[in-house]
C-alpha atoms as a PDB file:
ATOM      1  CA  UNK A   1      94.697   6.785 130.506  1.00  0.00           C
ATOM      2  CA  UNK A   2      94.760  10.286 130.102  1.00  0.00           C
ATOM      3  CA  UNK A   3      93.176  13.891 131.330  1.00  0.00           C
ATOM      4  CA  UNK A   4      92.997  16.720 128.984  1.00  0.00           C
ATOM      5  CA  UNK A   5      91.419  19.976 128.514  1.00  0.00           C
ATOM      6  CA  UNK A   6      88.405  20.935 126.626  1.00  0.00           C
ATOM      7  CA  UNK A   7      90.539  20.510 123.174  1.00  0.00           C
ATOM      8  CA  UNK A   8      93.174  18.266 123.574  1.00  0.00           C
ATOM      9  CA  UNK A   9      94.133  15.287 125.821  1.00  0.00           C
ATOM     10  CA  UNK A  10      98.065  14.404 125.353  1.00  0.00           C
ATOM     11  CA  UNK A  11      98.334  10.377 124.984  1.00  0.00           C
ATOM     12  CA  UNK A  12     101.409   9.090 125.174  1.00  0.00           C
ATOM     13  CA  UNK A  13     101.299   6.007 122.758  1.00  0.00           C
ATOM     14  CA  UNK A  14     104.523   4.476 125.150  1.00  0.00           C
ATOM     15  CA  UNK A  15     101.880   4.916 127.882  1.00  0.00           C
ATOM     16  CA  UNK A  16      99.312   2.447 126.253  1.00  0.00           C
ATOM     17  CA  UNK A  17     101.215  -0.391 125.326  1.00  0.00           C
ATOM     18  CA  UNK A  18     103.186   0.024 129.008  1.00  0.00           C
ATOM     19  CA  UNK A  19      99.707  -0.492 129.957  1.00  0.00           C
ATOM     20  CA  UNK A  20      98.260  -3.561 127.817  1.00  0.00           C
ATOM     21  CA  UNK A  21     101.406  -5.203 129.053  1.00  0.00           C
ATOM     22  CA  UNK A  22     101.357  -4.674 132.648  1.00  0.00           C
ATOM     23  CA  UNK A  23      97.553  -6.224 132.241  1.00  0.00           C
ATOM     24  CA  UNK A  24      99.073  -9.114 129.769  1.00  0.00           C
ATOM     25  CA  UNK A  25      96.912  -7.567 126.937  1.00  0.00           C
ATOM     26  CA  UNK A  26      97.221  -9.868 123.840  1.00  0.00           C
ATOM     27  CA  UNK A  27      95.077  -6.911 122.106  1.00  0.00           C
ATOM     28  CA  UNK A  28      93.458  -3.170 122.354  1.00  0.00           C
ATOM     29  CA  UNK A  29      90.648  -1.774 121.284  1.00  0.00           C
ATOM     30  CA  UNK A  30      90.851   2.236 121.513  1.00  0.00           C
ATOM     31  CA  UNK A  31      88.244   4.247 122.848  1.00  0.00           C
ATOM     32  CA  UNK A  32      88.203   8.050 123.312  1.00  0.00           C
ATOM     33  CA  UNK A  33      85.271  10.566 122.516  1.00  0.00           C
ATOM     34  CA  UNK A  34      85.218  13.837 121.103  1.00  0.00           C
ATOM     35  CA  UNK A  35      82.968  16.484 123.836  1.00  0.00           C
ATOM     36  CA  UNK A  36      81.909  18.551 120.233  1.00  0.00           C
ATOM     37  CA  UNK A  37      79.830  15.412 118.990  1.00  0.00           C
ATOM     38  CA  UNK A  38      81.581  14.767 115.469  1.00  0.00           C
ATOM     39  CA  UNK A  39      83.494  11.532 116.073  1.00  0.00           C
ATOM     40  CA  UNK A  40      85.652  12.161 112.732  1.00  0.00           C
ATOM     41  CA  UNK A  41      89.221  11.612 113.550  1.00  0.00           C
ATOM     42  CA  UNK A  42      91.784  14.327 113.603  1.00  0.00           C
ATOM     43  CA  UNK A  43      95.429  14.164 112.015  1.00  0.00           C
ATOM     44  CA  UNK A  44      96.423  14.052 115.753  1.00  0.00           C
ATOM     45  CA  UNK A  45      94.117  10.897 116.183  1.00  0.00           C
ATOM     46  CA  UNK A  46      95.279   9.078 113.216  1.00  0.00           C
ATOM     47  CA  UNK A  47      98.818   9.935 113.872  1.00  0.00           C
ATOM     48  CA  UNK A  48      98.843   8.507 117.655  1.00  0.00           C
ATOM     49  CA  UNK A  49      96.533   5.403 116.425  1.00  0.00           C
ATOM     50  CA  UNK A  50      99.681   4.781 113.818  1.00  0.00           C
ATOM     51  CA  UNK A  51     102.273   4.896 116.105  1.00  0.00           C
ATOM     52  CA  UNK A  52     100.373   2.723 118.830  1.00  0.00           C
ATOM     53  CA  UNK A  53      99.930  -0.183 116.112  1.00  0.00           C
ATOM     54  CA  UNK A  54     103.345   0.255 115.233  1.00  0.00           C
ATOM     55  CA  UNK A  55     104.703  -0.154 118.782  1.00  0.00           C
ATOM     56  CA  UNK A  56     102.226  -2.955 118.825  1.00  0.00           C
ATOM     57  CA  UNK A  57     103.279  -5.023 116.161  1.00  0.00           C
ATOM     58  CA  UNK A  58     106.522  -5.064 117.355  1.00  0.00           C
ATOM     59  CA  UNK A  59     105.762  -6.577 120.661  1.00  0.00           C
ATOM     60  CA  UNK A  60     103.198  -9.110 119.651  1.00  0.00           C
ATOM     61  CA  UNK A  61      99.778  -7.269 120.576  1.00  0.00           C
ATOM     62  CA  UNK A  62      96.965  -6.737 117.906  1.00  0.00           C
ATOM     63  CA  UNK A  63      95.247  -3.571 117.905  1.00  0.00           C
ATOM     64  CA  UNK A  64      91.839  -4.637 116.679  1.00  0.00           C
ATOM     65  CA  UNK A  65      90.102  -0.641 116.576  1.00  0.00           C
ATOM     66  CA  UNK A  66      89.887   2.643 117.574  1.00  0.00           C
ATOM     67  CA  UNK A  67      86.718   3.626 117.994  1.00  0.00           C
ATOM     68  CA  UNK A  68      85.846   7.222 118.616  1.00  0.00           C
ATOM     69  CA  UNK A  69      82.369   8.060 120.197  1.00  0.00           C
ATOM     70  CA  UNK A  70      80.486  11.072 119.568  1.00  0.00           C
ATOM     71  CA  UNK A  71      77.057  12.593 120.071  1.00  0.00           C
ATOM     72  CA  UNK A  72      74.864   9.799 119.485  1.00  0.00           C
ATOM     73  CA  UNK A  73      77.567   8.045 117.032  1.00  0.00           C
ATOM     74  CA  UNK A  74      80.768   6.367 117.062  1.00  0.00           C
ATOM     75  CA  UNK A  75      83.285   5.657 114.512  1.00  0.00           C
ATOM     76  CA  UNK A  76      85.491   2.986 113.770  1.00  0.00           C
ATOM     77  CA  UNK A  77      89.056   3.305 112.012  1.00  0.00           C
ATOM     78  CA  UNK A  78      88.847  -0.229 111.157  1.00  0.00           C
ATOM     79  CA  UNK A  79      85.460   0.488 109.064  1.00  0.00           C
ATOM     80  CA  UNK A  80      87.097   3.397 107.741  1.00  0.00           C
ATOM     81  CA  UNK A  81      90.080   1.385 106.393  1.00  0.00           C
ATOM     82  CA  UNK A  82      92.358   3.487 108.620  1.00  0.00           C
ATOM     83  CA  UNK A  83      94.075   0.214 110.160  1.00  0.00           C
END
């Protein structure tokens, strides 16, 4: 959904539900990797996550996860208790 540079990738959380609704999404699971190989989430990835489930609640889609993949690894937000 979005290009970046090395350290940051702007999402637009507007952007992703436009999306899952265009495809008739019922739900979303989030993907996106971090390139330095620690898949801990940022305060920028928990703040977009929270504002995508918010926007999602409100129009009837589930956001099930957001995983984020690094070297070797991947994380869930779900596990975490983060959703």
């Amino acid at each position: 959904m979005s290009t970046g540079t090395v350290d940051h990738v702007p999402v637009c959380p507007r952007e992703v539900i436009k999306r899952a609704l265009l495809l008739n999404a019922s739900a979303l699971i989030l993907i996106h990797n971090h390139p330095s190989g620690d898949p801990t989430p940022s305060e920028a990835d928990l703040s977009m996550t929270k504002e995508i489930q918010k926007g999602c609640k409100y129009l009837g889609l589930t956001l099930h996860d957001h995983i984020i993949v690094g070297a070797g690894t991947e994380l869930s937000l779900r596990a975490l208790g983060k959703l």
